[in-house]
PDB file of N, CA and C in Angstrom:
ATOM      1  N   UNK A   1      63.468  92.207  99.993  1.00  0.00           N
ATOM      2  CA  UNK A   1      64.742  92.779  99.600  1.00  0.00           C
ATOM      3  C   UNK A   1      65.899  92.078 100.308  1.00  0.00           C
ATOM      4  N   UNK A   2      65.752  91.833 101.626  1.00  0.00           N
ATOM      5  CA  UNK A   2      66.949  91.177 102.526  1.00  0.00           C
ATOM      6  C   UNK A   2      67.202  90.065 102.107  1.00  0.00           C
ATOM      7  N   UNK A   3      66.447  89.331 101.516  1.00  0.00           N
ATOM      8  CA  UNK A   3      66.121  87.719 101.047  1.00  0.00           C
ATOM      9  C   UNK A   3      66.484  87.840  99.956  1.00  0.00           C
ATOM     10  N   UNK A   4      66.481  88.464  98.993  1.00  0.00           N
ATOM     11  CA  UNK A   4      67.444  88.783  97.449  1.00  0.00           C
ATOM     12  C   UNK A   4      68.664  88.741  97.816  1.00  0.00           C
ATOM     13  N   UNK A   5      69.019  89.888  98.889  1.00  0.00           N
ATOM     14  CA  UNK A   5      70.307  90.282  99.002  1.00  0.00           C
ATOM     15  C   UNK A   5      71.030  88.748  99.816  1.00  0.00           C
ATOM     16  N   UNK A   6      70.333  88.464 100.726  1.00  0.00           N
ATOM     17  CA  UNK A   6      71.448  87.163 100.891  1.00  0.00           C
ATOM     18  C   UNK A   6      71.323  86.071  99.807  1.00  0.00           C
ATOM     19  N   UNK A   7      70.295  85.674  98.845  1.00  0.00           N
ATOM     20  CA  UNK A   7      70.083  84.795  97.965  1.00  0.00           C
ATOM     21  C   UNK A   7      71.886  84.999  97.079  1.00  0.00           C
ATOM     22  N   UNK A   8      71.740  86.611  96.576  1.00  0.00           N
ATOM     23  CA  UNK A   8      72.652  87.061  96.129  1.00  0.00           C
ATOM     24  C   UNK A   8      74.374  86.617  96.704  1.00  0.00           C
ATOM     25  N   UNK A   9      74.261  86.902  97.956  1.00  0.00           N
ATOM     26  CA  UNK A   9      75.545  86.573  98.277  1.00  0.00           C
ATOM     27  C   UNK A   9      76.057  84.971  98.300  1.00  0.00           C
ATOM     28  N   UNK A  10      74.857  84.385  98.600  1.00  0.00           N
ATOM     29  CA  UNK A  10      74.909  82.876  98.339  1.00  0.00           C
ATOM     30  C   UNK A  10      75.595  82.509  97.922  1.00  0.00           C
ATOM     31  N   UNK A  11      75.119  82.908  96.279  1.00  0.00           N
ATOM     32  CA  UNK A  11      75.738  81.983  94.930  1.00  0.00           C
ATOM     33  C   UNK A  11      76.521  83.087  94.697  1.00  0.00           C
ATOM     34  N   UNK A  12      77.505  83.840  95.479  1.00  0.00           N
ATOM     35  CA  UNK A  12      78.518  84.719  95.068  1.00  0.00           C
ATOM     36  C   UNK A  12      79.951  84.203  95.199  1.00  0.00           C
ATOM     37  N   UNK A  13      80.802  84.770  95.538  1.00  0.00           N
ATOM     38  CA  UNK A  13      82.203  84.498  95.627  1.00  0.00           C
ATOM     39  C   UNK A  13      82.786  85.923  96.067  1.00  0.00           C
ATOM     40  N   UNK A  14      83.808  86.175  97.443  1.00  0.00           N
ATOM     41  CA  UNK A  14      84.444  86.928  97.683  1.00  0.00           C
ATOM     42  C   UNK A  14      86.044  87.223  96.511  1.00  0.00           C
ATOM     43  N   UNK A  15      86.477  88.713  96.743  1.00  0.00           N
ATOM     44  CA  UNK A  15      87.254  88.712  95.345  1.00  0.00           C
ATOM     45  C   UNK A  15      88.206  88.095  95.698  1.00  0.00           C
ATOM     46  N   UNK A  16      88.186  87.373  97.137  1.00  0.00           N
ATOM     47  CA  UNK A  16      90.008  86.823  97.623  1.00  0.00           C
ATOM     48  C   UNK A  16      89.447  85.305  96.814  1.00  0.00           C
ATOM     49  N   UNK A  17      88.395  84.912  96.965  1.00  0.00           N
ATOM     50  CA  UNK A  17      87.600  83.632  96.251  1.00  0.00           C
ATOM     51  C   UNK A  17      87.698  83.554  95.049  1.00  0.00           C
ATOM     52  N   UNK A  18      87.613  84.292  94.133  1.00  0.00           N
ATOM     53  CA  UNK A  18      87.727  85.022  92.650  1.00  0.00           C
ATOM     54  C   UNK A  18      89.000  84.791  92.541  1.00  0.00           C
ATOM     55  N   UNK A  19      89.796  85.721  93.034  1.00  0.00           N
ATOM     56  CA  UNK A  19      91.568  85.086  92.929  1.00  0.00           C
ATOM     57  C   UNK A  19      92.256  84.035  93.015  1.00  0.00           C
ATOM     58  N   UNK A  20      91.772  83.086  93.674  1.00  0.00           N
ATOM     59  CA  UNK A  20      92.622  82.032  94.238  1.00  0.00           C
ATOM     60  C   UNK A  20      91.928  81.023  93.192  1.00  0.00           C
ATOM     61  N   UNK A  21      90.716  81.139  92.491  1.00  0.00           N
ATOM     62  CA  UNK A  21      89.729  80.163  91.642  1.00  0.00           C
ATOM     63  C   UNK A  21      90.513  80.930  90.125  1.00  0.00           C
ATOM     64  N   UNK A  22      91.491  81.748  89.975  1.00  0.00           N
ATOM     65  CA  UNK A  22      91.733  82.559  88.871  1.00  0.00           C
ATOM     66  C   UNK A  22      92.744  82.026  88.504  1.00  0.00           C
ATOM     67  N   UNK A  23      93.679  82.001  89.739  1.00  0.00           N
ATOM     68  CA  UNK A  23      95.329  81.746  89.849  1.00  0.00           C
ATOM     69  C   UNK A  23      95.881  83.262  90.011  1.00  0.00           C
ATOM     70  N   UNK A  24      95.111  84.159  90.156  1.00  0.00           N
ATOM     71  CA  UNK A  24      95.778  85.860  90.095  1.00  0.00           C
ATOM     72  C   UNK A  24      95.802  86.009  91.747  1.00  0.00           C
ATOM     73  N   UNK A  25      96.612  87.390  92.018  1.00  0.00           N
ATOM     74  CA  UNK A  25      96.817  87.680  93.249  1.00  0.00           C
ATOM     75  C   UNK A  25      94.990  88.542  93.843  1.00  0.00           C
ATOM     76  N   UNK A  26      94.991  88.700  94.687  1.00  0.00           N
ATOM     77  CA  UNK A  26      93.732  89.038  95.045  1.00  0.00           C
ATOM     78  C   UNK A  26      93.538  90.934  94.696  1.00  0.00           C
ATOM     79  N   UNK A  27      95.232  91.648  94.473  1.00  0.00           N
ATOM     80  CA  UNK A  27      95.065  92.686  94.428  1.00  0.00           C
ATOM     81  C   UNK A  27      94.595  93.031  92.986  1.00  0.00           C
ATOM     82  N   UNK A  28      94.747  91.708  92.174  1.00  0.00           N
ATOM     83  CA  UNK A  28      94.711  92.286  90.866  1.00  0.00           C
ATOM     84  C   UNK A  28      92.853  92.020  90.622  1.00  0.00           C
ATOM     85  N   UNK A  29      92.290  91.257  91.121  1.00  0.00           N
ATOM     86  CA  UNK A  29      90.893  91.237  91.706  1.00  0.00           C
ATOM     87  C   UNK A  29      90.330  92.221  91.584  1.00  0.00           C
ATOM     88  N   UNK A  30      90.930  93.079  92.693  1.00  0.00           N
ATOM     89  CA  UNK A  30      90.460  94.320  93.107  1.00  0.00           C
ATOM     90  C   UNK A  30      90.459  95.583  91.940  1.00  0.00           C
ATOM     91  N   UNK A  31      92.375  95.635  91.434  1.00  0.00           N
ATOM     92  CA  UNK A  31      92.158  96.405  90.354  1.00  0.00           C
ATOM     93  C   UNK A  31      91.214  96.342  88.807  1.00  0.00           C
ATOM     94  N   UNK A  32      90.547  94.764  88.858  1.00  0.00           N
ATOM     95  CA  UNK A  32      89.610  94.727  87.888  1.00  0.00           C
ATOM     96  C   UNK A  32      88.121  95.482  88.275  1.00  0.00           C
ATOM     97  N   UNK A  33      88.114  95.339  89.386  1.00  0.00           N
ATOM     98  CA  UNK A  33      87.054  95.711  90.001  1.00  0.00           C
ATOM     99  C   UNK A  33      86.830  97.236  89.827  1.00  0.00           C
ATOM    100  N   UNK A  34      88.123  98.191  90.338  1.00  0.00           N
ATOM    101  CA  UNK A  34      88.450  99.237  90.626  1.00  0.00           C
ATOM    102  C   UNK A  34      88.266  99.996  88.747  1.00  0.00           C
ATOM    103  N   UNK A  35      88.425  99.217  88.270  1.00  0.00           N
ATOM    104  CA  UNK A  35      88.715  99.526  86.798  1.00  0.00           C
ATOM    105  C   UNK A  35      87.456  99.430  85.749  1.00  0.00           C
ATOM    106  N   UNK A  36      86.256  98.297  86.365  1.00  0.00           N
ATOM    107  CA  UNK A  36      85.241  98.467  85.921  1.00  0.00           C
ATOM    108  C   UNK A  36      84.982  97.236  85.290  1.00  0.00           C
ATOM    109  N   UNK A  37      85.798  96.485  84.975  1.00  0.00           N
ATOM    110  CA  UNK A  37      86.717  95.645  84.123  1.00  0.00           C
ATOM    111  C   UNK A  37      86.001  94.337  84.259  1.00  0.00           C
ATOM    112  N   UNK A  38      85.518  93.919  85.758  1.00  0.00           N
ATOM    113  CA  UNK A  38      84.893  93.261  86.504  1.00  0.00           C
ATOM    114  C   UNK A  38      83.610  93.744  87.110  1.00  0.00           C
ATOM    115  N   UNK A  39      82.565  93.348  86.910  1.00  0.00           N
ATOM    116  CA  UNK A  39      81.271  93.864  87.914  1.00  0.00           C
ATOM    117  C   UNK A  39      81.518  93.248  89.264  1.00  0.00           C
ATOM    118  N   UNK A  40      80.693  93.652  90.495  1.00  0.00           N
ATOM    119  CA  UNK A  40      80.528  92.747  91.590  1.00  0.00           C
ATOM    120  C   UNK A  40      78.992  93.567  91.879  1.00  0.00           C
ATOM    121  N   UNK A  41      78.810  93.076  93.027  1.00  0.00           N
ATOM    122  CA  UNK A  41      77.598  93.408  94.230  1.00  0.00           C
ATOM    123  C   UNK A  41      78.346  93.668  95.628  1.00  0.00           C
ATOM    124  N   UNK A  42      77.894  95.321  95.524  1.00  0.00           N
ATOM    125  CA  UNK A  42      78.664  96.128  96.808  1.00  0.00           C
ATOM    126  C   UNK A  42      77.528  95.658  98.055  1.00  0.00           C
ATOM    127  N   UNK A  43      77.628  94.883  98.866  1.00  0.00           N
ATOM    128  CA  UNK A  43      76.847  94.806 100.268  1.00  0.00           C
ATOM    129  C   UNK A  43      77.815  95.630 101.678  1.00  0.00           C
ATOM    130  N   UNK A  44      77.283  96.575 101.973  1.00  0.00           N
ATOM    131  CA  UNK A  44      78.012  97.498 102.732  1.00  0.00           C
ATOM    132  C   UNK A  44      79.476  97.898 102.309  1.00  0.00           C
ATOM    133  N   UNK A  45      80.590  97.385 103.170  1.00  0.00           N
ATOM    134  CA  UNK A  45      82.339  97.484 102.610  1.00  0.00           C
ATOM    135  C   UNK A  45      82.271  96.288 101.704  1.00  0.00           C
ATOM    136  N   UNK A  46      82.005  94.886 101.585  1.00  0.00           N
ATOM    137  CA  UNK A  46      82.316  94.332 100.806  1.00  0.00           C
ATOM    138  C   UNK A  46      81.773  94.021  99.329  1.00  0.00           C
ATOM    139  N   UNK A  47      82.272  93.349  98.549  1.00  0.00           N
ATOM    140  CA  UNK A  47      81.808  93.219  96.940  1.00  0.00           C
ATOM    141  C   UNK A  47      81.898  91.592  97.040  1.00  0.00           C
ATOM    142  N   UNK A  48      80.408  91.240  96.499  1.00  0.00           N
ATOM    143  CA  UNK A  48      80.688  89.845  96.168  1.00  0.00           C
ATOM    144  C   UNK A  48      80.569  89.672  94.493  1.00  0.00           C
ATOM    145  N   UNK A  49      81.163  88.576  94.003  1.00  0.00           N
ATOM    146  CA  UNK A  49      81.032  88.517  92.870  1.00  0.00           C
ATOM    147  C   UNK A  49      80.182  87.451  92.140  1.00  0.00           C
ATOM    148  N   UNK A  50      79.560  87.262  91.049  1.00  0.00           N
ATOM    149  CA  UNK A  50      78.892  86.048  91.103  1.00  0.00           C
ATOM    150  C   UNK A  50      79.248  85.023  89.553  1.00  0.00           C
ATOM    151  N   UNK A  51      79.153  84.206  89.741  1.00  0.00           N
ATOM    152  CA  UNK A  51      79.626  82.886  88.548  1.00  0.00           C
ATOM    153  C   UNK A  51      79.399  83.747  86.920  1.00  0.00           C
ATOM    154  N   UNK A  52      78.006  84.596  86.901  1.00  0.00           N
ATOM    155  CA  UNK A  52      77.463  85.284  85.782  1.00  0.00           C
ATOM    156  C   UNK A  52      78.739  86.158  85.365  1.00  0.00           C
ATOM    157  N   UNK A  53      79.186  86.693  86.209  1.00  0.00           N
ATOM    158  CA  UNK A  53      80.232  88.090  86.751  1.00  0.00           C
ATOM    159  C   UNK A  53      81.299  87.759  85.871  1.00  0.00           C
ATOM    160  N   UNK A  54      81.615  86.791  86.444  1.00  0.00           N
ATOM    161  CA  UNK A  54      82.765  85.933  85.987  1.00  0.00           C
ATOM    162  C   UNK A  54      82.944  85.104  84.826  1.00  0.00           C
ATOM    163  N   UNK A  55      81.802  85.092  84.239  1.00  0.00           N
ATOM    164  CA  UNK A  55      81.705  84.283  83.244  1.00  0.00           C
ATOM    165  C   UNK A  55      81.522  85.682  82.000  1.00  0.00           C
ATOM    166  N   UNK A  56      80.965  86.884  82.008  1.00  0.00           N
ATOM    167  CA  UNK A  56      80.691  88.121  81.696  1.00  0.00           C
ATOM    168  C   UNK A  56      82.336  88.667  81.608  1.00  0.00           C
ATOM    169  N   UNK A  57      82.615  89.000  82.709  1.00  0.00           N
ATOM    170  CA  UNK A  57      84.357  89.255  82.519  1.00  0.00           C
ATOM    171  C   UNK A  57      85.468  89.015  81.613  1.00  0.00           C
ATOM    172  N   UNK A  58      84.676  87.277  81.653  1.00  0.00           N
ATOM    173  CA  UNK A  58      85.992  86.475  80.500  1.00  0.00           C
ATOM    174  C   UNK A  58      85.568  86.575  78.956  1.00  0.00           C
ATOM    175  N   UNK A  59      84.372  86.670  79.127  1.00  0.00           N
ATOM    176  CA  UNK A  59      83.718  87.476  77.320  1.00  0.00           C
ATOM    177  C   UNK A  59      84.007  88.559  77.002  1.00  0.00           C
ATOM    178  N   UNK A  60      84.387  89.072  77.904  1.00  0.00           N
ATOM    179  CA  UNK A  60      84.845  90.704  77.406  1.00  0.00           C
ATOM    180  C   UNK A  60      86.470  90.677  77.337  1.00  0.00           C
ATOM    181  N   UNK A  61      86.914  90.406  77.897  1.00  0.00           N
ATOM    182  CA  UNK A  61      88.393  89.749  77.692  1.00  0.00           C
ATOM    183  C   UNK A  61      88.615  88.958  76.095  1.00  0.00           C
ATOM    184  N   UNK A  62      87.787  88.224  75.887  1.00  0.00           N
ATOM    185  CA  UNK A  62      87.791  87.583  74.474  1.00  0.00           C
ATOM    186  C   UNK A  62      87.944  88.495  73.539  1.00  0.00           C
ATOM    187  N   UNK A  63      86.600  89.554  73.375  1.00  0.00           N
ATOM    188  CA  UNK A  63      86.370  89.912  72.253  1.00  0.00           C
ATOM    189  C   UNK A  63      87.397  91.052  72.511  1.00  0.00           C
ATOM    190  N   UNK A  64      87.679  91.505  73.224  1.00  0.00           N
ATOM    191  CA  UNK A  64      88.497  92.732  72.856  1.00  0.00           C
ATOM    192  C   UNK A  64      88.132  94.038  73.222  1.00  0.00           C
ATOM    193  N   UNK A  65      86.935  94.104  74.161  1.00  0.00           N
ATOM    194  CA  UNK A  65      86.211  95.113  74.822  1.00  0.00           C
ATOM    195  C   UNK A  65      86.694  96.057  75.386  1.00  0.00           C
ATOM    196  N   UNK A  66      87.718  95.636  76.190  1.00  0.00           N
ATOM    197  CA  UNK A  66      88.853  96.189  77.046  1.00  0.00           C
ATOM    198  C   UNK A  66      89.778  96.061  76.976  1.00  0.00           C
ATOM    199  N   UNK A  67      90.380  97.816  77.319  1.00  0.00           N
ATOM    200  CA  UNK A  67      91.929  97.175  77.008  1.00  0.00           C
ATOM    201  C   UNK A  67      92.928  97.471  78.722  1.00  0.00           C
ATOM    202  N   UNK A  68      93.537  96.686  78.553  1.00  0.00           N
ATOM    203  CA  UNK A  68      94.491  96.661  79.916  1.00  0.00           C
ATOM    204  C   UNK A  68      95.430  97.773  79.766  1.00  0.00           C
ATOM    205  N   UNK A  69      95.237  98.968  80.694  1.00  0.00           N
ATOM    206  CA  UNK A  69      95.978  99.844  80.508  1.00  0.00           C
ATOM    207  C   UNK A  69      97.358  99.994  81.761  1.00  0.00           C
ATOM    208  N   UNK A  70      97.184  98.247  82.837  1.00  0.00           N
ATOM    209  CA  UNK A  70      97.723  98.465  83.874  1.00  0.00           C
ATOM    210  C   UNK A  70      99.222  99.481  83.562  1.00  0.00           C
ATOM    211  N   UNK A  71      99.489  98.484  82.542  1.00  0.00           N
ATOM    212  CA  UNK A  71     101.089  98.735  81.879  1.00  0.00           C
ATOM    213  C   UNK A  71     101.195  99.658  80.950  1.00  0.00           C
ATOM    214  N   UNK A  72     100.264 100.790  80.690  1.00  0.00           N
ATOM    215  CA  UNK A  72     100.163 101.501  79.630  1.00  0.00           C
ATOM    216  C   UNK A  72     101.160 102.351  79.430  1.00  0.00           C
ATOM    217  N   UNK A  73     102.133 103.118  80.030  1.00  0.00           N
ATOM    218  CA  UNK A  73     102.698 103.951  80.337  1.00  0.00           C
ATOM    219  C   UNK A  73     104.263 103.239  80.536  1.00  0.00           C
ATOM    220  N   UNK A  74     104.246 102.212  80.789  1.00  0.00           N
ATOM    221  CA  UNK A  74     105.728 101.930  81.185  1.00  0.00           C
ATOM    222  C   UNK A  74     105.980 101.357  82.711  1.00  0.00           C
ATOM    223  N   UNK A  75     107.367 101.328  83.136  1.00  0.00           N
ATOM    224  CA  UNK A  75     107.614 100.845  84.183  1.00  0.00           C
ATOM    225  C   UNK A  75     107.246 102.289  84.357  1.00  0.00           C
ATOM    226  N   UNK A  76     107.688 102.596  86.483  1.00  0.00           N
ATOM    227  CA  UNK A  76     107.554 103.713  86.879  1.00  0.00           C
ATOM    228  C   UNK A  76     108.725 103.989  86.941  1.00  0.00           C
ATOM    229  N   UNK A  77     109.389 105.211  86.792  1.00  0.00           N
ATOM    230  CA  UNK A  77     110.615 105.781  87.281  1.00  0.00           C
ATOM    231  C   UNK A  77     110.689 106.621  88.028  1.00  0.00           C
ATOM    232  N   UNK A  78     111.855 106.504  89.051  1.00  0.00           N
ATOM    233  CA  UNK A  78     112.284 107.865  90.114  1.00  0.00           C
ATOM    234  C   UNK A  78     112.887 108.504  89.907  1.00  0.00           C
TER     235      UNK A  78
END
Protein backbone atom coordinates (compact mmCIF):
# COMPACT_ATOMS: atom_id res chain seq x y z
CA UNK A 1 0.00 0.00 0.00
CA UNK A 2 2.87 2.59 1.01
CA UNK A 3 4.60 1.74 -2.32
CA UNK A 4 1.33 2.59 -4.41
CA UNK A 5 0.90 5.55 -2.44
CA UNK A 6 4.36 7.03 -3.13
CA UNK A 7 4.39 5.42 -6.80
CA UNK A 8 1.22 7.67 -6.86
CA UNK A 9 2.67 10.81 -5.74
CA UNK A 10 5.56 10.33 -8.08
CA UNK A 11 3.94 10.79 -11.28
CA UNK A 12 1.67 13.46 -9.56
CA UNK A 13 1.81 17.19 -9.51
CA UNK A 14 1.07 19.56 -6.51
CA UNK A 15 -2.09 22.00 -7.28
CA UNK A 16 0.52 25.08 -6.97
CA UNK A 17 2.29 22.65 -9.95
CA UNK A 18 -1.11 22.30 -11.75
CA UNK A 19 -1.38 26.14 -11.74
CA UNK A 20 1.66 27.46 -12.83
CA UNK A 21 1.69 24.36 -15.82
CA UNK A 22 -2.13 25.93 -16.46
CA UNK A 23 -1.27 29.65 -16.48
CA UNK A 24 -4.25 29.96 -13.63
CA UNK A 25 -3.69 31.29 -10.13
CA UNK A 26 -3.22 28.38 -7.69
CA UNK A 27 -6.51 29.49 -5.84
CA UNK A 28 -8.48 28.74 -8.76
CA UNK A 29 -6.74 25.09 -8.58
CA UNK A 30 -8.11 24.70 -5.48
CA UNK A 31 -11.65 25.98 -6.29
CA UNK A 32 -11.71 23.23 -9.08
CA UNK A 33 -10.81 20.90 -6.69
CA UNK A 34 -13.21 22.22 -3.99
CA UNK A 35 -15.94 22.03 -6.70
CA UNK A 36 -15.34 18.52 -7.83
CA UNK A 37 -14.54 19.89 -11.13
CA UNK A 38 -11.00 18.45 -10.79
CA UNK A 39 -10.16 14.99 -9.11
CA UNK A 40 -6.85 14.73 -7.03
CA UNK A 41 -5.33 12.11 -4.43
CA UNK A 42 -5.82 13.36 -0.77
CA UNK A 43 -2.38 12.01 1.08
CA UNK A 44 -2.94 13.35 4.62
CA UNK A 45 -3.46 17.63 4.25
CA UNK A 46 -2.26 17.52 0.83
CA UNK A 47 -3.87 16.61 -2.78
CA UNK A 48 -1.71 15.54 -5.50
CA UNK A 49 -2.89 15.55 -8.88
CA UNK A 50 -1.95 13.31 -11.69
CA UNK A 51 -1.30 13.87 -15.73
CA UNK A 52 -4.67 11.30 -16.10
CA UNK A 53 -6.45 14.05 -13.71
CA UNK A 54 -5.59 16.56 -15.86
CA UNK A 55 -6.01 15.26 -18.93
CA UNK A 56 -9.80 13.92 -17.52
CA UNK A 57 -10.51 17.61 -16.38
CA UNK A 58 -9.90 19.10 -19.83
CA UNK A 59 -12.48 16.44 -21.42
CA UNK A 60 -14.97 17.44 -19.31
CA UNK A 61 -14.45 21.03 -19.94
CA UNK A 62 -14.84 20.14 -23.74
CA UNK A 63 -17.88 18.38 -23.80
CA UNK A 64 -19.84 20.45 -21.63
CA UNK A 65 -20.12 18.32 -18.44
CA UNK A 66 -19.77 21.16 -16.23
CA UNK A 67 -20.86 24.17 -15.80
CA UNK A 68 -18.86 27.07 -14.11
CA UNK A 69 -21.03 28.49 -11.67
CA UNK A 70 -17.99 30.67 -10.16
CA UNK A 71 -19.85 33.76 -11.69
CA UNK A 72 -23.29 32.47 -11.51
CA UNK A 73 -24.95 34.97 -9.53
CA UNK A 74 -23.20 38.16 -10.40
CA UNK A 75 -20.64 40.42 -8.98
CA UNK A 76 -21.04 40.57 -5.07
CA UNK A 77 -22.67 43.57 -3.60
CA UNK A 78 -22.58 45.48 -0.20
Amino acid sequence: MLQAVKTTIQDSYTPAEVARMLGVKTSTVHAWLSRKEMRAVKVGHRRFISQQQIKEFYERRQTGEFVDHTYANGPVRR
